[in-house]
N, C-alpha and C. Protein backbone atom coordinates (compact mmCIF):
# COMPACT_ATOMS: atom_id res chain seq x y z
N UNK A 1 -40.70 -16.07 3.88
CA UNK A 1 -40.83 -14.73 4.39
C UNK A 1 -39.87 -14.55 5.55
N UNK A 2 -38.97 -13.51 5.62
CA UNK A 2 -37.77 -13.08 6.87
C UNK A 2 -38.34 -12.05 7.13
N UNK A 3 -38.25 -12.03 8.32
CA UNK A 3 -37.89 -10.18 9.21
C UNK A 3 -36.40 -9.89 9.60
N UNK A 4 -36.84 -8.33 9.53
CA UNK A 4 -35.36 -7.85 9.29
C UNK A 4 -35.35 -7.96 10.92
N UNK A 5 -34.54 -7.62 11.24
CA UNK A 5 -33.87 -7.94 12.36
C UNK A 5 -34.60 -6.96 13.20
N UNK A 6 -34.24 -5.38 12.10
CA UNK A 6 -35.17 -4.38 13.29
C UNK A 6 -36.10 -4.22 13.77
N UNK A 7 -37.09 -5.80 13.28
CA UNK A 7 -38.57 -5.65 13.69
C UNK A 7 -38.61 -6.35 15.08
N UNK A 8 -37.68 -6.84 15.41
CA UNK A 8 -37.89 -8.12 16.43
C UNK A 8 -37.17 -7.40 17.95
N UNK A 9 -37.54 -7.96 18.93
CA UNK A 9 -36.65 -7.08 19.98
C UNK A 9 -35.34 -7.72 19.91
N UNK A 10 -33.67 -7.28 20.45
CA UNK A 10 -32.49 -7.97 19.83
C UNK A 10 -33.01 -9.17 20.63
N UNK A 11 -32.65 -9.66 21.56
CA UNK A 11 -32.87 -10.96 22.90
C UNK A 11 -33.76 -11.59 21.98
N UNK A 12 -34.64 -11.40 21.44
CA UNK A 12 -35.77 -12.63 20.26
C UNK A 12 -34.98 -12.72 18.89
N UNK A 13 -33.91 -11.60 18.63
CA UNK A 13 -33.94 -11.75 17.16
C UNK A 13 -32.42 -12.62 17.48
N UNK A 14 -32.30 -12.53 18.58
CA UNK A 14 -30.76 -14.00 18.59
C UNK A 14 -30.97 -15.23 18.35
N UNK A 15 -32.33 -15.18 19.02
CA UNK A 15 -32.36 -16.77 19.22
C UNK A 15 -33.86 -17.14 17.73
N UNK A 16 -34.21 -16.45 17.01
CA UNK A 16 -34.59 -16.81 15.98
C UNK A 16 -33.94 -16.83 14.90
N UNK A 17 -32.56 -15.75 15.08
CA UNK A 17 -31.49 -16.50 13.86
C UNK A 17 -30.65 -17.64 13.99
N UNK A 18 -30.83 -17.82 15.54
CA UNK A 18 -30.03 -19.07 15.21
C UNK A 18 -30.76 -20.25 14.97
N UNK A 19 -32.09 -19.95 15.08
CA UNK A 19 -33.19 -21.17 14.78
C UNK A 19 -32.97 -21.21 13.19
N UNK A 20 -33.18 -19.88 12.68
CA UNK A 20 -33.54 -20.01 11.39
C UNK A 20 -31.75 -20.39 10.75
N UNK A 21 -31.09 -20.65 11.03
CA UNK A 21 -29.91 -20.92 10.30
C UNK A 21 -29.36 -22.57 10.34
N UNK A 22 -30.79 -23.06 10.98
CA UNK A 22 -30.21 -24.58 10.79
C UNK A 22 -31.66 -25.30 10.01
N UNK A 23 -31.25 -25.65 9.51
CA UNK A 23 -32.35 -26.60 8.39
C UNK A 23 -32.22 -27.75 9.09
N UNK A 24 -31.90 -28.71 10.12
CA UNK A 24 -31.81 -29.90 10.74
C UNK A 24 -33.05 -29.57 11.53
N UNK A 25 -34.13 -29.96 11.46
CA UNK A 25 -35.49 -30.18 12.64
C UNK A 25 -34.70 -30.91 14.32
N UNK A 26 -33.55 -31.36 13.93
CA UNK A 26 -33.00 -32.38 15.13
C UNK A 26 -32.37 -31.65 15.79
N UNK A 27 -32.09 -30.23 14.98
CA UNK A 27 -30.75 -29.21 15.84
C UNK A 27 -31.55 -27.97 16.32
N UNK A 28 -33.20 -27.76 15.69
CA UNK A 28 -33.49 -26.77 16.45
C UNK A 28 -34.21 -27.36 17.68
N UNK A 29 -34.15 -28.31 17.44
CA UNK A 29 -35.30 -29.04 19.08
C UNK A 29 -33.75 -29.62 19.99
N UNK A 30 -32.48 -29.41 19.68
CA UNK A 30 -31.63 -29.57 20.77
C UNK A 30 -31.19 -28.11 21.12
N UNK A 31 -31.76 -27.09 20.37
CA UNK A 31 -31.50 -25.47 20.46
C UNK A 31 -32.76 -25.37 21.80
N UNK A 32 -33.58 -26.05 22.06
CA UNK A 32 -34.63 -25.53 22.16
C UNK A 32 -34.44 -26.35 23.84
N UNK A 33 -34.04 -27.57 23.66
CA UNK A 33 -34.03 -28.01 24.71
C UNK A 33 -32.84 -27.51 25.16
N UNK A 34 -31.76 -26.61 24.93
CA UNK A 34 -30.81 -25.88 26.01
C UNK A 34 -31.40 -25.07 26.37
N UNK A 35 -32.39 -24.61 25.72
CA UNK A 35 -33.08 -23.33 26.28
C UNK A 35 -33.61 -23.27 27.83
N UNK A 36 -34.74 -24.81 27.47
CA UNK A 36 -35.64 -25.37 28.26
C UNK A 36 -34.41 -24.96 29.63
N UNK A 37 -33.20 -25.96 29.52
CA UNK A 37 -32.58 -25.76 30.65
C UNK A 37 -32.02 -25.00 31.47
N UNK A 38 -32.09 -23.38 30.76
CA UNK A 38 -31.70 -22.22 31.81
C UNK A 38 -32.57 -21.77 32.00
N UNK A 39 -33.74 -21.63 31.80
CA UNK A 39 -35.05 -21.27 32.45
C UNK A 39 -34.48 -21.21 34.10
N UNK A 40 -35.80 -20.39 34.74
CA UNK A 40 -35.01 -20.60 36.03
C UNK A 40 -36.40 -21.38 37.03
N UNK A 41 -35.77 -22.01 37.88
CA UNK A 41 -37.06 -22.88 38.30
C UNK A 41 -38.41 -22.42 38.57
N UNK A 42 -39.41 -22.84 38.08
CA UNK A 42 -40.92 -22.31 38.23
C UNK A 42 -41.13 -22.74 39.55
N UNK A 43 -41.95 -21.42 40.87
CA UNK A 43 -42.51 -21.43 41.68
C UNK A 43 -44.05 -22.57 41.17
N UNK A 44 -43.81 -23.62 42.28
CA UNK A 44 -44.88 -24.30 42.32
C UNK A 44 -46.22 -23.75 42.30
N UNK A 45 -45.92 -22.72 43.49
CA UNK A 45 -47.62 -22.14 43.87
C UNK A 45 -47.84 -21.05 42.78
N UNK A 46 -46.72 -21.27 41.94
CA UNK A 46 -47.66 -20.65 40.39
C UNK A 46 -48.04 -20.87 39.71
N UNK A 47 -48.56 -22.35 39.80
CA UNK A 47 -49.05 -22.95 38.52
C UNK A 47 -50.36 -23.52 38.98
N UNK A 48 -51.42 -22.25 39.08
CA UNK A 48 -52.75 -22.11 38.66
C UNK A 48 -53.37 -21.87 37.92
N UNK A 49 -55.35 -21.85 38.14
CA UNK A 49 -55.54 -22.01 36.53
C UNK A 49 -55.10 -20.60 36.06
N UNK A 50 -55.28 -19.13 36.37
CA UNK A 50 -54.71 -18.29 35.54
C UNK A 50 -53.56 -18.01 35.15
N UNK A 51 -52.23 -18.44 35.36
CA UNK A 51 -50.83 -18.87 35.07
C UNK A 51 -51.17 -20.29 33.90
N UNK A 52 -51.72 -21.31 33.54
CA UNK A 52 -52.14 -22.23 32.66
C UNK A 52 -52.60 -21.44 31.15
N UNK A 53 -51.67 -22.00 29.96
CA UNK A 53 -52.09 -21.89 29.05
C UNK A 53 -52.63 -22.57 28.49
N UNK A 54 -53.68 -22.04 28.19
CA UNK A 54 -54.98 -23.13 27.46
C UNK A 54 -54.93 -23.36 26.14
N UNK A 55 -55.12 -24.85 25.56
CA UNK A 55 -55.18 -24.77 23.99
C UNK A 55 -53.26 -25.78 24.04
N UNK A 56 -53.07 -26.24 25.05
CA UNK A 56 -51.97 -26.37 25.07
C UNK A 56 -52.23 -28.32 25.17
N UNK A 57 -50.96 -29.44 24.53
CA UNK A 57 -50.98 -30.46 24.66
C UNK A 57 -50.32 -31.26 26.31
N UNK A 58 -49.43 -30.23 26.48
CA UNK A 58 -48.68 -29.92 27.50
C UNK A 58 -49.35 -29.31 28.56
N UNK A 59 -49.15 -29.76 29.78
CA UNK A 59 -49.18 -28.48 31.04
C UNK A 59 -48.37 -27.12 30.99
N UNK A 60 -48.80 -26.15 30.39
CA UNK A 60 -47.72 -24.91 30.49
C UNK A 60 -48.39 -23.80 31.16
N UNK A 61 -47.36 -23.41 32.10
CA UNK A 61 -47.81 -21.98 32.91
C UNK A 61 -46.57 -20.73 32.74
N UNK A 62 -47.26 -19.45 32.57
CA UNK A 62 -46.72 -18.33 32.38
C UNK A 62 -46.65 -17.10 33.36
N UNK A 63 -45.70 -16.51 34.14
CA UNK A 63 -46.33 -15.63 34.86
C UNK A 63 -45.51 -14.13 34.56
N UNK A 64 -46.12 -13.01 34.71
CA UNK A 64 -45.16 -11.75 34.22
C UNK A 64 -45.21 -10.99 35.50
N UNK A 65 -44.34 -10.57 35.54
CA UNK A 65 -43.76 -9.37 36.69
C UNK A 65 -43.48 -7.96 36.22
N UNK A 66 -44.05 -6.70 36.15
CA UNK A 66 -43.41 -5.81 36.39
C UNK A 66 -42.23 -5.12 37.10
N UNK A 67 -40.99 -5.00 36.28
CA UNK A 67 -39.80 -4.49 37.64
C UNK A 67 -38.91 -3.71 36.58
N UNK A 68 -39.39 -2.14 36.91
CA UNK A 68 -38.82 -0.87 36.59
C UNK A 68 -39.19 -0.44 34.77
N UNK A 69 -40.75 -0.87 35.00
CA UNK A 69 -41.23 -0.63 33.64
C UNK A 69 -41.45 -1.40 32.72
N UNK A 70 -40.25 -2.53 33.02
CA UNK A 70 -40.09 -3.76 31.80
C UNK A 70 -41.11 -5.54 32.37
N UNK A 71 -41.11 -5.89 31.53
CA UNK A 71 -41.50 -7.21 31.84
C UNK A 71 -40.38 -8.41 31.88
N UNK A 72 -40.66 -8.91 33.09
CA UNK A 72 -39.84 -10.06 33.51
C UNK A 72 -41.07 -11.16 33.63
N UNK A 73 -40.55 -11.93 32.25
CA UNK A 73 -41.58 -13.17 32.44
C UNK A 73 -40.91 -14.68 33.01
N UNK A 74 -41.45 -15.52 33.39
CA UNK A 74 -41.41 -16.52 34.20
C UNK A 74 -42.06 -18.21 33.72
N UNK A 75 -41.79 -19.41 33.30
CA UNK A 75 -42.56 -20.02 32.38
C UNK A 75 -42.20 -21.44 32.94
N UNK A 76 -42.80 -22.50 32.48
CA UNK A 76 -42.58 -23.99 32.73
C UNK A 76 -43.66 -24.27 31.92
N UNK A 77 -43.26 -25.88 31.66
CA UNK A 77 -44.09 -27.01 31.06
C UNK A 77 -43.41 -28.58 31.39
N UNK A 78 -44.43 -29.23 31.65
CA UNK A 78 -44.02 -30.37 31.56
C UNK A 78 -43.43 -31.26 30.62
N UNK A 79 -43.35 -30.77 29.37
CA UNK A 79 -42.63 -31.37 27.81
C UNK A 79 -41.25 -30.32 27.80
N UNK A 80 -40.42 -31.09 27.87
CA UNK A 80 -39.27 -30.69 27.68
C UNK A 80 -39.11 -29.61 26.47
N UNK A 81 -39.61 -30.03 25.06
CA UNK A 81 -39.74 -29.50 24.27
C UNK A 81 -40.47 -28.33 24.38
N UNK A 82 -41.58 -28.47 24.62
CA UNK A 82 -42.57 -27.41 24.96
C UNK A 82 -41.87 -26.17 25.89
N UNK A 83 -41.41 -26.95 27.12
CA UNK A 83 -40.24 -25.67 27.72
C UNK A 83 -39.26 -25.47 27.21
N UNK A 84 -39.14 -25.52 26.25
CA UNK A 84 -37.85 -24.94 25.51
C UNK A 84 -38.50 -23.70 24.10
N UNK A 85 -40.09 -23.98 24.24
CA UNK A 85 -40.46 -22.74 23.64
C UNK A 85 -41.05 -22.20 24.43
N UNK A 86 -41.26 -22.09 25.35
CA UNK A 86 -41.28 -21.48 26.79
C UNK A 86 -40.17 -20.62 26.92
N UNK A 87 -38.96 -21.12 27.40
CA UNK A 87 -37.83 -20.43 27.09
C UNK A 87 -37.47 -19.47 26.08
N UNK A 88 -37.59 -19.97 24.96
CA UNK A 88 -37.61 -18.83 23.75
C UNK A 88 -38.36 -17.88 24.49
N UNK A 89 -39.48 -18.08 24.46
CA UNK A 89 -40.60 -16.77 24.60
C UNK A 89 -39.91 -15.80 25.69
N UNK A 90 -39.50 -16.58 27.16
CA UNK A 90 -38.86 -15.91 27.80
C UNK A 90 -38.16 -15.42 28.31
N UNK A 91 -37.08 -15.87 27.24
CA UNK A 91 -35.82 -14.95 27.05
C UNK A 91 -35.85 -14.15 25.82
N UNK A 92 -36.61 -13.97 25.15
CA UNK A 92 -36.81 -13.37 24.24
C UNK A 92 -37.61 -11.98 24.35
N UNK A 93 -38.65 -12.05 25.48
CA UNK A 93 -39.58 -10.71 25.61
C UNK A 93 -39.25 -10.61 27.06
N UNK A 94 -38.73 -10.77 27.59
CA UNK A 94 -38.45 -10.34 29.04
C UNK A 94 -37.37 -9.20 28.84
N UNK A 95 -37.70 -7.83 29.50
CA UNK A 95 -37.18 -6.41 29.27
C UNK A 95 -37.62 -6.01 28.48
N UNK A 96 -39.01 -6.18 27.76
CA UNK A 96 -39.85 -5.43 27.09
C UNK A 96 -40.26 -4.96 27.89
N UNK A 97 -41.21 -3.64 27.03
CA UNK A 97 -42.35 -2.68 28.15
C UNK A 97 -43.18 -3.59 28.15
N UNK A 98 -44.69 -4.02 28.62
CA UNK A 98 -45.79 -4.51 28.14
C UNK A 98 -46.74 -4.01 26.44
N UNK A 99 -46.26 -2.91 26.14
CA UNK A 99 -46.62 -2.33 25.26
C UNK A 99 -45.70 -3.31 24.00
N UNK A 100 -44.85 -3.39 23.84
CA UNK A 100 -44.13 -3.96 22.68
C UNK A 100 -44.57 -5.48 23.51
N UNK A 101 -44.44 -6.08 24.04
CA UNK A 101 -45.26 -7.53 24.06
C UNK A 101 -46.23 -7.66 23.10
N UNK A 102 -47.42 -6.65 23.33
CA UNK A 102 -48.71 -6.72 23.11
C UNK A 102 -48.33 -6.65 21.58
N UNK A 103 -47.13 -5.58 20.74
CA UNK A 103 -47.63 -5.08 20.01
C UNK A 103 -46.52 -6.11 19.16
N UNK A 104 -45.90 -6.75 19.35
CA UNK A 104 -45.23 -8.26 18.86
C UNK A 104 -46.07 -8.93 17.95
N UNK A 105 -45.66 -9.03 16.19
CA UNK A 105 -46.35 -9.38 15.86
C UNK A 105 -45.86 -11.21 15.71
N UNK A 106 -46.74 -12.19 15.72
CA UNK A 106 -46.21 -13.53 15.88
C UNK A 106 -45.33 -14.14 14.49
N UNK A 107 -45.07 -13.16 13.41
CA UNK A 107 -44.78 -13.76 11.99
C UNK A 107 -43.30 -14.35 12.51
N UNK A 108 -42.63 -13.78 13.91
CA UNK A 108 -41.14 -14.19 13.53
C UNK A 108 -41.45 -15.85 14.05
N UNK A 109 -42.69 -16.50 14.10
CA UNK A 109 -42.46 -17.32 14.76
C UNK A 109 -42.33 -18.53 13.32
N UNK A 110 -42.75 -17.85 12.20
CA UNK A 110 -42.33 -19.01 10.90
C UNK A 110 -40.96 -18.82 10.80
N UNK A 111 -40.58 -17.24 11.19
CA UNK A 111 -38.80 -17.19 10.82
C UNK A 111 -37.81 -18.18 11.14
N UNK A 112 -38.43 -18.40 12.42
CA UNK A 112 -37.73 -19.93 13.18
C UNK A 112 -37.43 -21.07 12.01
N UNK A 113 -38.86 -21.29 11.18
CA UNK A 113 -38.92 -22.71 10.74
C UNK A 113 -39.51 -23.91 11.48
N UNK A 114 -39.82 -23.20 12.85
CA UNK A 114 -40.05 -24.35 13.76
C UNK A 114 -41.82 -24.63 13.62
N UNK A 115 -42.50 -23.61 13.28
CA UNK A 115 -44.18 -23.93 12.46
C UNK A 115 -44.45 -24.96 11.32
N UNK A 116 -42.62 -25.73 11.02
CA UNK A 116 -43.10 -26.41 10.07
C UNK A 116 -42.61 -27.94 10.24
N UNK A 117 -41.95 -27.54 11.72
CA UNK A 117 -40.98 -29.13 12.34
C UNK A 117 -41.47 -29.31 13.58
N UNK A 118 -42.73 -28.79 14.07
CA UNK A 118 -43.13 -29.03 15.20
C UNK A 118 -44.47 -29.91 14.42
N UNK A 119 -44.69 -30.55 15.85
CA UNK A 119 -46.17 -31.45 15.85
C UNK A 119 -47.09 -29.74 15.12
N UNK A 120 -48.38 -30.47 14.46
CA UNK A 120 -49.36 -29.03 14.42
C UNK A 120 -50.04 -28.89 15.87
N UNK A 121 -50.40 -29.70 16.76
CA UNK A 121 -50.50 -29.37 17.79
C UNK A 121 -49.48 -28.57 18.95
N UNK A 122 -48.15 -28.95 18.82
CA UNK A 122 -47.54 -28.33 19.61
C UNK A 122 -46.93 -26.53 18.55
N UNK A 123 -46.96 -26.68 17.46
CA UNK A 123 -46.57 -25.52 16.78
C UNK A 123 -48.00 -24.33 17.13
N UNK A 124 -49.16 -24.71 17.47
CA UNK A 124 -50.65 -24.20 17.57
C UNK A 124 -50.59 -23.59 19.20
N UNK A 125 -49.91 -24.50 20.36
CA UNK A 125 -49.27 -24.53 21.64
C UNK A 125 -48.54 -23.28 21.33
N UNK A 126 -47.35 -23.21 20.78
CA UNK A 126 -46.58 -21.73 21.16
C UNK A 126 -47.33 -20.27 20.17
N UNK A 127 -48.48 -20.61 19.33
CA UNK A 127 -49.27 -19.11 19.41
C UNK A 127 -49.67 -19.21 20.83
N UNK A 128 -50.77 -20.03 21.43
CA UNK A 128 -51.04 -20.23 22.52
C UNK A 128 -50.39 -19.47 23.87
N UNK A 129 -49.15 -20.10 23.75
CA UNK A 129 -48.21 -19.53 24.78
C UNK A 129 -47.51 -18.06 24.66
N UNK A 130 -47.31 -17.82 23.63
CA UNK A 130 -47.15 -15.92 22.73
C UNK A 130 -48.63 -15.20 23.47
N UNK A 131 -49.68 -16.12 22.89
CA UNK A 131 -50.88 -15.09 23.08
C UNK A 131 -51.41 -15.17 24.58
N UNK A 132 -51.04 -16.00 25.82
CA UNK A 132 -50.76 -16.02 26.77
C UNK A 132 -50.10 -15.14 27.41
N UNK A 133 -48.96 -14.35 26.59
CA UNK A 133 -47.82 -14.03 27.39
C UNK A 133 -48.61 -12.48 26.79
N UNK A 134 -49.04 -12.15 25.82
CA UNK A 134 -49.55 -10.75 25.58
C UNK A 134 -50.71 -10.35 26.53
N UNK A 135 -51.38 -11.46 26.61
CA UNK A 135 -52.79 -11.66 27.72
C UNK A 135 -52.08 -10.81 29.18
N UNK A 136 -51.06 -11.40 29.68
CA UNK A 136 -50.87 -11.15 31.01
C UNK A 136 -49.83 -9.86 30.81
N UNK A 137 -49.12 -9.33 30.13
CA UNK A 137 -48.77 -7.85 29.72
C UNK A 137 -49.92 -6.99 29.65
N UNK A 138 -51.23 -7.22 28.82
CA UNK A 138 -52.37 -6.78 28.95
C UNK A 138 -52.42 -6.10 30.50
N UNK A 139 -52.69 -7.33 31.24
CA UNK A 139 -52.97 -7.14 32.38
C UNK A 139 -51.67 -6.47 33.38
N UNK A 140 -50.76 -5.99 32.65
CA UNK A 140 -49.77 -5.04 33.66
C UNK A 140 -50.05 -3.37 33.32
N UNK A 141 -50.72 -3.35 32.40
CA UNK A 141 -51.11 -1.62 31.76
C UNK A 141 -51.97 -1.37 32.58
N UNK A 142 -53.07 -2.39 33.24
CA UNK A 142 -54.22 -1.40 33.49
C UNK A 142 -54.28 -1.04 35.19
């Protein structure tokens, strides 16, 4: 199953075609770990329990900012790997409204291929961390 491109915001639909265009499990987890590495450094005193995504194998924390309507999200984990779907997520939905967060549906996340080359625990981790990141958009509407 593919999505067309126009379903995805562009910033997510880059970095899931280039996931989905390598059949090597070894080349999307070195896609994933460049990711990990431009992240920009996580504030310590943000990683409490409501910044903590739960359901996770990893320590991962998420935080969202409102600035001029859009969402600027913010992310870390202690698994390299794991922050590198961290990264995806947040370079991918950051300059959304909160409204298209929420309303993101998770299918592009088989588009990747990576639901089927990740641990099932860590592939179960980034719904986790998606439904984390809609959780705290939630919480910028009201």
């Amino acid at each position: 199953m593919s999505l067309s491109s126009a379903q995805l915001p562009p910033a997510l639909d880059r970095i899931v075609q280039r996931l989905a265009r390598s059949t090597d499990p070894k080349r999307k987890y070195e896609l994933l770990i460049t990711l990990a590495q431009r992240l920009k450094p996580f504030p310590e005193a943000e990683k409490t329990p409501e910044n903590k995504v739960a359901g996770c194998a990893s320590q991962v924390f998420v935080v969202a900012n409102l600035e001029d309507d859009k969402i600027q999200f913010q992310g870390d984990s202690d698994s390299q790997l794991v922050k590198g779907l961290v990264a995806l997520l947040v370079e991918g939905l950051s300059g959304l409204t909160p409204q298209e967060v929420i309303d993101l549906s998770p299918d592009f996340i088989k588009a990747t291929g990576l639901d089927v080359s990740l641990t099932p625990s860590r592939a179960n981790g980034f719904y986790n961390i998606l439904a984390k990141m809609k959780q705290k958009s939630q919480g910028l509407m009201n």
